[in-house]
Protein backbone atom coordinates (compact mmCIF):
# COMPACT_ATOMS: atom_id res chain seq x y z
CA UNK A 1 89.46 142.37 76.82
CA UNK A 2 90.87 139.32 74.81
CA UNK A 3 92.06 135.98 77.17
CA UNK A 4 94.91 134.48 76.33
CA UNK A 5 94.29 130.66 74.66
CA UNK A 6 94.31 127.91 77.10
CA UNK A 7 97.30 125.84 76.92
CA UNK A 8 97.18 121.99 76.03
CA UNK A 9 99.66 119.57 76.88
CA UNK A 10 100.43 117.78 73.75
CA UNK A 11 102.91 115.03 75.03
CA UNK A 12 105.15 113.73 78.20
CA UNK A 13 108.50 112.24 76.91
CA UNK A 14 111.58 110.79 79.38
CA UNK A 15 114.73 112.12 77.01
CA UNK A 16 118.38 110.67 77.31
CA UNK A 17 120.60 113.29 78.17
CA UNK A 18 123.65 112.85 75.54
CA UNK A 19 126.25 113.52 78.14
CA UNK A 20 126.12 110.39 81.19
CA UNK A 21 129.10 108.79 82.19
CA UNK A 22 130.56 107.68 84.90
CA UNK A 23 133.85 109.03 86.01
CA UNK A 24 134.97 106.97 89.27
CA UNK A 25 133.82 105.27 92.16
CA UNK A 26 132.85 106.55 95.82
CA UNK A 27 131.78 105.74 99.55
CA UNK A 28 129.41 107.33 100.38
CA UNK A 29 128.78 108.27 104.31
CA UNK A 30 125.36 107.40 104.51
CA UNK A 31 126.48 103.30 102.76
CA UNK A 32 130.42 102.96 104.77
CA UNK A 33 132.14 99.54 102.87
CA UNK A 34 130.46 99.95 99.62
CA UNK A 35 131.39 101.29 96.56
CA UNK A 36 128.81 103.03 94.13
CA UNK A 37 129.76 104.88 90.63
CA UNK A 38 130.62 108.17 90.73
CA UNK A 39 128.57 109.55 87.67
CA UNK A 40 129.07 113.09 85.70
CA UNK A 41 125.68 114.02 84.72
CA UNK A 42 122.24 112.12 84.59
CA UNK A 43 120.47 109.39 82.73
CA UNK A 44 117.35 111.27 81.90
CA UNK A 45 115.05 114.04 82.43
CA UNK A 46 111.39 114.57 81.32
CA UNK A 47 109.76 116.83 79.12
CA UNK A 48 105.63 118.63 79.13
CA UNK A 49 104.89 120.14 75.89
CA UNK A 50 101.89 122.27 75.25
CA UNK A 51 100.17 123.15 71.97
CA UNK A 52 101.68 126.79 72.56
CA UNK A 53 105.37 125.63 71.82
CA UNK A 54 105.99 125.96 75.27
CA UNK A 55 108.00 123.26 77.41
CA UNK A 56 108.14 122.26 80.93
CA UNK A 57 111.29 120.39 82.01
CA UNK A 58 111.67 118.37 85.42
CA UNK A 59 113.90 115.46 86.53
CA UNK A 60 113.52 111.89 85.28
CA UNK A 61 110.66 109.60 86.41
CA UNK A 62 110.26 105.77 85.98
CA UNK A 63 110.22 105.05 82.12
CA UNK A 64 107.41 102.23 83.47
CA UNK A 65 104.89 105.05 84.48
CA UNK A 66 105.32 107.42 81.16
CA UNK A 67 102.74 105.42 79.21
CA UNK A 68 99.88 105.98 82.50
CA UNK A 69 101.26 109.95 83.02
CA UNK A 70 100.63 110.66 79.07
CA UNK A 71 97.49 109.07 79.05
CA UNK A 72 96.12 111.07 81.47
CA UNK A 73 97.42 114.35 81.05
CA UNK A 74 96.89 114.81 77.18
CA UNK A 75 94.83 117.72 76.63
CA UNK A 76 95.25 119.11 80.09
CA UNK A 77 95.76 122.55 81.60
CA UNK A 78 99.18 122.34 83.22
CA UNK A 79 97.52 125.26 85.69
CA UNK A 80 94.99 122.87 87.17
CA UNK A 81 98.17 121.94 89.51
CA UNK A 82 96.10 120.85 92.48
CA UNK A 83 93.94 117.80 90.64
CA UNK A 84 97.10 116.71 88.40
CA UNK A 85 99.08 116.14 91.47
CA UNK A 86 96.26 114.60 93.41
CA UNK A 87 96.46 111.94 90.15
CA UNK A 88 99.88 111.47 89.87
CA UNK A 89 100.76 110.60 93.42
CA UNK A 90 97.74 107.77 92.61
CA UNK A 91 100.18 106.46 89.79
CA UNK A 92 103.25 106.53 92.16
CA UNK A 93 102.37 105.93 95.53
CA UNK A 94 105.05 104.99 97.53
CA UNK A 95 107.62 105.32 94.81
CA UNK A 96 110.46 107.72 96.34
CA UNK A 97 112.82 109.09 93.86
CA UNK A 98 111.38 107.39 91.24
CA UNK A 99 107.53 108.49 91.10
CA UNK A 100 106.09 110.90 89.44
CA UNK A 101 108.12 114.52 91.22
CA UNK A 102 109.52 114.91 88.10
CA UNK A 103 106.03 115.75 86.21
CA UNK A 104 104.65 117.89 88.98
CA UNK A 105 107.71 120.10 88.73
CA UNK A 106 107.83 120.16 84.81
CA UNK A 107 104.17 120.91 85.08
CA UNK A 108 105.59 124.24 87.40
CA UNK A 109 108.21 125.18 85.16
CA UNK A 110 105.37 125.23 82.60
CA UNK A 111 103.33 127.20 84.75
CA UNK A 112 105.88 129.50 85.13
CA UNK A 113 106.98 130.24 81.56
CA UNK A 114 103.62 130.57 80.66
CA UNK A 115 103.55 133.66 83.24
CA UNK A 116 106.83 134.78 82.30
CA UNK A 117 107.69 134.60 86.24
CA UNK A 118 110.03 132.32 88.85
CA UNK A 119 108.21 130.58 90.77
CA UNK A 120 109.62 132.04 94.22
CA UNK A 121 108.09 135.36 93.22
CA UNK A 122 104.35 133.70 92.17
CA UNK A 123 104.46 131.66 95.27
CA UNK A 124 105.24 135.19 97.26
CA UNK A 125 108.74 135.13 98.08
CA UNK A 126 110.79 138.17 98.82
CA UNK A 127 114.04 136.70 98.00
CA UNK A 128 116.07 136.41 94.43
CA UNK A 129 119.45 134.55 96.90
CA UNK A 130 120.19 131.47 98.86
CA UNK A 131 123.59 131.20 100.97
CA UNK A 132 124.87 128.26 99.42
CA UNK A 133 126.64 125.37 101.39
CA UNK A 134 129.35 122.96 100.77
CA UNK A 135 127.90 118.99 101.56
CA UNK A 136 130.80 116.57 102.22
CA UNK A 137 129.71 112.96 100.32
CA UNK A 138 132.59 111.00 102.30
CA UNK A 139 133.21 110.46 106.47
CA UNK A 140 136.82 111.35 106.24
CA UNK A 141 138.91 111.77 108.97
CA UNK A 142 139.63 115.01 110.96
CA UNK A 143 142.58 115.86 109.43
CA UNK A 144 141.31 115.52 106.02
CA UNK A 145 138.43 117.20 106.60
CA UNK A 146 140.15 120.23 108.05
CA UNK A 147 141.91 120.74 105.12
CA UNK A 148 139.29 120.52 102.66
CA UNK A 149 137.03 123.34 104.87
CA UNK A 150 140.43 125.34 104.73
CA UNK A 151 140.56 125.16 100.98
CA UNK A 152 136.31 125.91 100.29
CA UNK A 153 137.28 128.68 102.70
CA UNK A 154 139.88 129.80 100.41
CA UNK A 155 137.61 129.80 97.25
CA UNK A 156 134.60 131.79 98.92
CA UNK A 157 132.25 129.25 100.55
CA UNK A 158 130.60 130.69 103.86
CA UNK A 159 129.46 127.28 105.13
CA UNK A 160 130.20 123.59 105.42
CA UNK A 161 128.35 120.51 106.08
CA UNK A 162 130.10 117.70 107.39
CA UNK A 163 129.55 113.91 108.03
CA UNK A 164 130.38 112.24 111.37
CA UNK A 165 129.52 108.56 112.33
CA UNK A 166 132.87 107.48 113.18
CA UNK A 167 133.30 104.40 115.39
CA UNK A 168 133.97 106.86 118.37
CA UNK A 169 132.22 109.98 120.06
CA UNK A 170 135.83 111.43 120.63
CA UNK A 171 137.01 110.69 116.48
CA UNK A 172 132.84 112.95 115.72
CA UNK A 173 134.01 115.88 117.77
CA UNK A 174 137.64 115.65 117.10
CA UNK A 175 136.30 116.34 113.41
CA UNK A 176 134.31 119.05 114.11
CA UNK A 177 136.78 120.37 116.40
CA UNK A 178 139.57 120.43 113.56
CA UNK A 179 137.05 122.17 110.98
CA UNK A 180 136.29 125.13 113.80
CA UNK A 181 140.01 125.51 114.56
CA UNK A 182 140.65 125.58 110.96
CA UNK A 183 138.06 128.41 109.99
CA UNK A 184 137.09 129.77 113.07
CA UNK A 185 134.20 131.44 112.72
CA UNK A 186 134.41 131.97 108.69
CA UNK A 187 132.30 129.75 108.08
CA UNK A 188 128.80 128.25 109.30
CA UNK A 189 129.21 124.72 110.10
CA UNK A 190 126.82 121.95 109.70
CA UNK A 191 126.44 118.35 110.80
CA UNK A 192 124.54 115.15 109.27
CA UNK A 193 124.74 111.89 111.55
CA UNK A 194 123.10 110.05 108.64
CA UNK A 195 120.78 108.34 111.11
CA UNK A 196 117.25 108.72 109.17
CA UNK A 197 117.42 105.43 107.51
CA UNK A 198 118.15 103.49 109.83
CA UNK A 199 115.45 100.75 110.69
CA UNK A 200 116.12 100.91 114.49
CA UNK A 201 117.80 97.84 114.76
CA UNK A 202 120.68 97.84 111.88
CA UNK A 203 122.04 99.85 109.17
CA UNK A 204 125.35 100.75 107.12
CA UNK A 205 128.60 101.68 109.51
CA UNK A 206 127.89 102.91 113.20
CA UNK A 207 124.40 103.47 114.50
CA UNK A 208 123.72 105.80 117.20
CA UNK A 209 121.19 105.57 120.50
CA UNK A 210 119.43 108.01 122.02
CA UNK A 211 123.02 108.23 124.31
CA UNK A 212 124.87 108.89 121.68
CA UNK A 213 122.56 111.54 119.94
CA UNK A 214 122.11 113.12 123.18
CA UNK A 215 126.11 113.79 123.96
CA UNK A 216 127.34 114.50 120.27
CA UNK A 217 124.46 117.38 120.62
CA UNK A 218 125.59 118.81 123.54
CA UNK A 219 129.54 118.70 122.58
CA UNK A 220 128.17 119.62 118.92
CA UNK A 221 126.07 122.41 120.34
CA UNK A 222 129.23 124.11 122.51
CA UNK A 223 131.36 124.27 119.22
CA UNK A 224 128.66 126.56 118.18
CA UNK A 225 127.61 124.02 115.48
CA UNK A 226 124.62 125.32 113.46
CA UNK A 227 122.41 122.32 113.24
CA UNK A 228 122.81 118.63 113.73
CA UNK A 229 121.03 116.37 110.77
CA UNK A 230 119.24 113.23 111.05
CA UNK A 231 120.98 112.11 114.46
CA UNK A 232 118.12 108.98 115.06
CA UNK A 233 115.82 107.13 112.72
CA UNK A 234 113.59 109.31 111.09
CA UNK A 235 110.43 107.65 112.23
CA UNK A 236 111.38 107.85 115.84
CA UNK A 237 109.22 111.00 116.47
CA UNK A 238 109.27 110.69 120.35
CA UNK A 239 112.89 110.16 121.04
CA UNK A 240 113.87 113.40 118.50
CA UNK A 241 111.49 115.52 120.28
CA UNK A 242 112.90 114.26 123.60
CA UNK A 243 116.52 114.93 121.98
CA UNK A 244 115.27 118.70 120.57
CA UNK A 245 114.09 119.94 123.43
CA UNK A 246 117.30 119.33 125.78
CA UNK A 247 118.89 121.24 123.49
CA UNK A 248 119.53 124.66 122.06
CA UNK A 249 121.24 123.59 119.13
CA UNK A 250 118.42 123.21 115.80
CA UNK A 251 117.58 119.67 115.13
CA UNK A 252 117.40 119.15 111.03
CA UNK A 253 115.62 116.34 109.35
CA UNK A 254 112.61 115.24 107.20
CA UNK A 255 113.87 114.02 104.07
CA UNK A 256 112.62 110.72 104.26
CA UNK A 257 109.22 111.81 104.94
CA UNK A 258 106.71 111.26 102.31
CA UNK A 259 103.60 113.06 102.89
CA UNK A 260 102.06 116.45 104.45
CA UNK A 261 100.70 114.15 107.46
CA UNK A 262 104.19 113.01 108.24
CA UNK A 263 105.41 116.69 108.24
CA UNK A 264 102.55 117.73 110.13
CA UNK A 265 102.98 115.24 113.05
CA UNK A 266 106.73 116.74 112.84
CA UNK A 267 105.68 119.82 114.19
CA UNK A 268 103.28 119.22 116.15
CA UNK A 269 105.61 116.70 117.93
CA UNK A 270 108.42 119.67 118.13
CA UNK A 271 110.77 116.76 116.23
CA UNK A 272 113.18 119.29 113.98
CA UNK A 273 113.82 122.93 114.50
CA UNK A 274 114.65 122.73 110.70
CA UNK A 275 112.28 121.06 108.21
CA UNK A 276 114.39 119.39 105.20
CA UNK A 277 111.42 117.58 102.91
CA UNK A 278 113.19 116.02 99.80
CA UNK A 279 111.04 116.80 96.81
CA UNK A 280 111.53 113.70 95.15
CA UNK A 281 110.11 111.82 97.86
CA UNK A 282 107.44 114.00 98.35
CA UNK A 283 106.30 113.66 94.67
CA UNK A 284 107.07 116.67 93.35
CA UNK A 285 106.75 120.94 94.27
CA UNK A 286 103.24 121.25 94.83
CA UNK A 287 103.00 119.43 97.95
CA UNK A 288 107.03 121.26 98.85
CA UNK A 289 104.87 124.57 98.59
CA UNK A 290 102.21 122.93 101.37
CA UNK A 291 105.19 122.51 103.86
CA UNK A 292 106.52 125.60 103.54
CA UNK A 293 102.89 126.86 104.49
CA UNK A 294 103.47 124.43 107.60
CA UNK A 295 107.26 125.96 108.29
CA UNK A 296 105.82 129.02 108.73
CA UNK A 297 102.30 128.43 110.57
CA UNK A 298 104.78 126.61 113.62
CA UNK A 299 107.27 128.36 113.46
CA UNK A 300 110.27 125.93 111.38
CA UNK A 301 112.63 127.27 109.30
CA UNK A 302 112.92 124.84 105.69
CA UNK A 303 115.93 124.28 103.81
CA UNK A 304 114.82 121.82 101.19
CA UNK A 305 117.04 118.46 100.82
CA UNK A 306 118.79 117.66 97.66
């Protein structure tokens, strides 16, 4: 019985994409008093090509680390996933959203045109769907926010995620309050504090204590909120188990965290109910496939950050 030919990557190139422009200007929830662009499509992506014509595609990576990347992987096996990533997280340690994620998953797209599959069916999933959600980018007030659940009601969205860090407890659960009165129980409601970056001493807008975590939780949690995101600094382990485990509502976070260990202490620590790893930050989908493995083992459900 004949084996199909190995395939050889041939070359790693960052492309322009020929649509990028930016089309306003926005503040953000997570940055409160500054303005950033507001940009319709993206600067780059990156390409794997393979001696067999076939392509891997995966988001951008720092021009700077191209050169290194092709180097090394010219001549590879795009299937020998495990040592490649174990290389290219050398090349970008530390680097968040602008390592080397975009390689690992172009080297899985590969992987998975070459077997003519998805990859949630060869990684053994038994689901073709995801419920969507709407994410709110701006902390608007209650009234606005109302009406704009109202109208994603009205075109056929079945949840919501909303941002509160007002300068008040009583403007946070006014908002939520509005949204639930407005759509009842059509739609699932989420919450992000925006809390994980915080250093603990000072970020953008209003910071919250453990206080403040602790009573927008419970008031959250009677409004039968779904889960409440990244409500203290993401590297304060102790105080969100603490929070997590005087309440019933799930706890969300983990997109800051950059490695398996970090995850790992996260459940062993009872931190989140819900396990959101950002794959950009963890340097790509191989190691996103490890904490799914870790979801399961203790018991965390994962919905994967943007």
């Amino acid at each position: 019985m004949s084996q199909k030919p190995r395939l050889k990557i041939t070359d790693v190139r960052r492309v322009p994409f020929k649509k990028y422009q930016t089309i306003g200007e926005m503040e953000p929830a997570w940055d409160p008093g500054r303005s950033r662009p507001h940009d319709f499509g993206a600067e780059s992506f990156v390409e794997v090509h393979t001696d067999q014509g076939l392509t891997g595609i995966g988001p951008s990576v720092d021009a700077k680390l191209i050169p290194d990347v092709k180097e090394y992987l010219l001549g590879e096996d795009p299937f020998d996933i495990e040592r490649h990533a174990h290389v290219l997280r050398y090349y970008a340690w530390g680097a968040a959203y602008h390592g080397t994620a975009g390689v690992d998953i172009a080297l899985w797209d590969l992987i998975g045109k070459a077997t003519e599959q998805p990859l949630y069916k060869l990684w053994g999933g038994n689901k073709d769907r995801v419920i969507p959600y709407a994410s709110m980018i701006l902390l608007s007030s209650p009234e606005e926010r109302a009406e704009m659940a109202i109208r994603l009601m009205e075109e056929g969205w079945k949840a919501i995620k909303i941002r509160i860090h007002h300068g008040t407890l009583t403007e946070d659960i006014r908002t939520v309050e509005m949204v639930r009165d407005a759509v009842g129980h059509n739609m699932t409601v989420m919450v992000d504090a925006n809390q994980a970056e915080s250093n603990g001493t000072w970020q953008p807008g209003v910071q919250w204590d453990y206080r403040r975590a602790v009573a927008t939780s419970l008031a959250l949690q009677d409004l039968g909120v779904y889960w409440l995101e990244e409500p203290l600094p993401g590297f304060e382990f102790d105080k969100l188990a603490q929070l997590n485990s005087s309440v019933h509502m799930p706890i969300a976070g983990g997109e800051g965290l950059p490695g398996l260990h970090d995850f790992l202490r996260a459940c062993k620590q009872d931190v989140y109910d819900i396990l959101q790893p950002e794959i950009l930050v963890l340097h790509g989908a191989t190691a996103m496939r490890k904490i799914g493995t870790l979801a399961e083992f203790y018991g965390k459900q994962i919905v994967p950050h943007n």
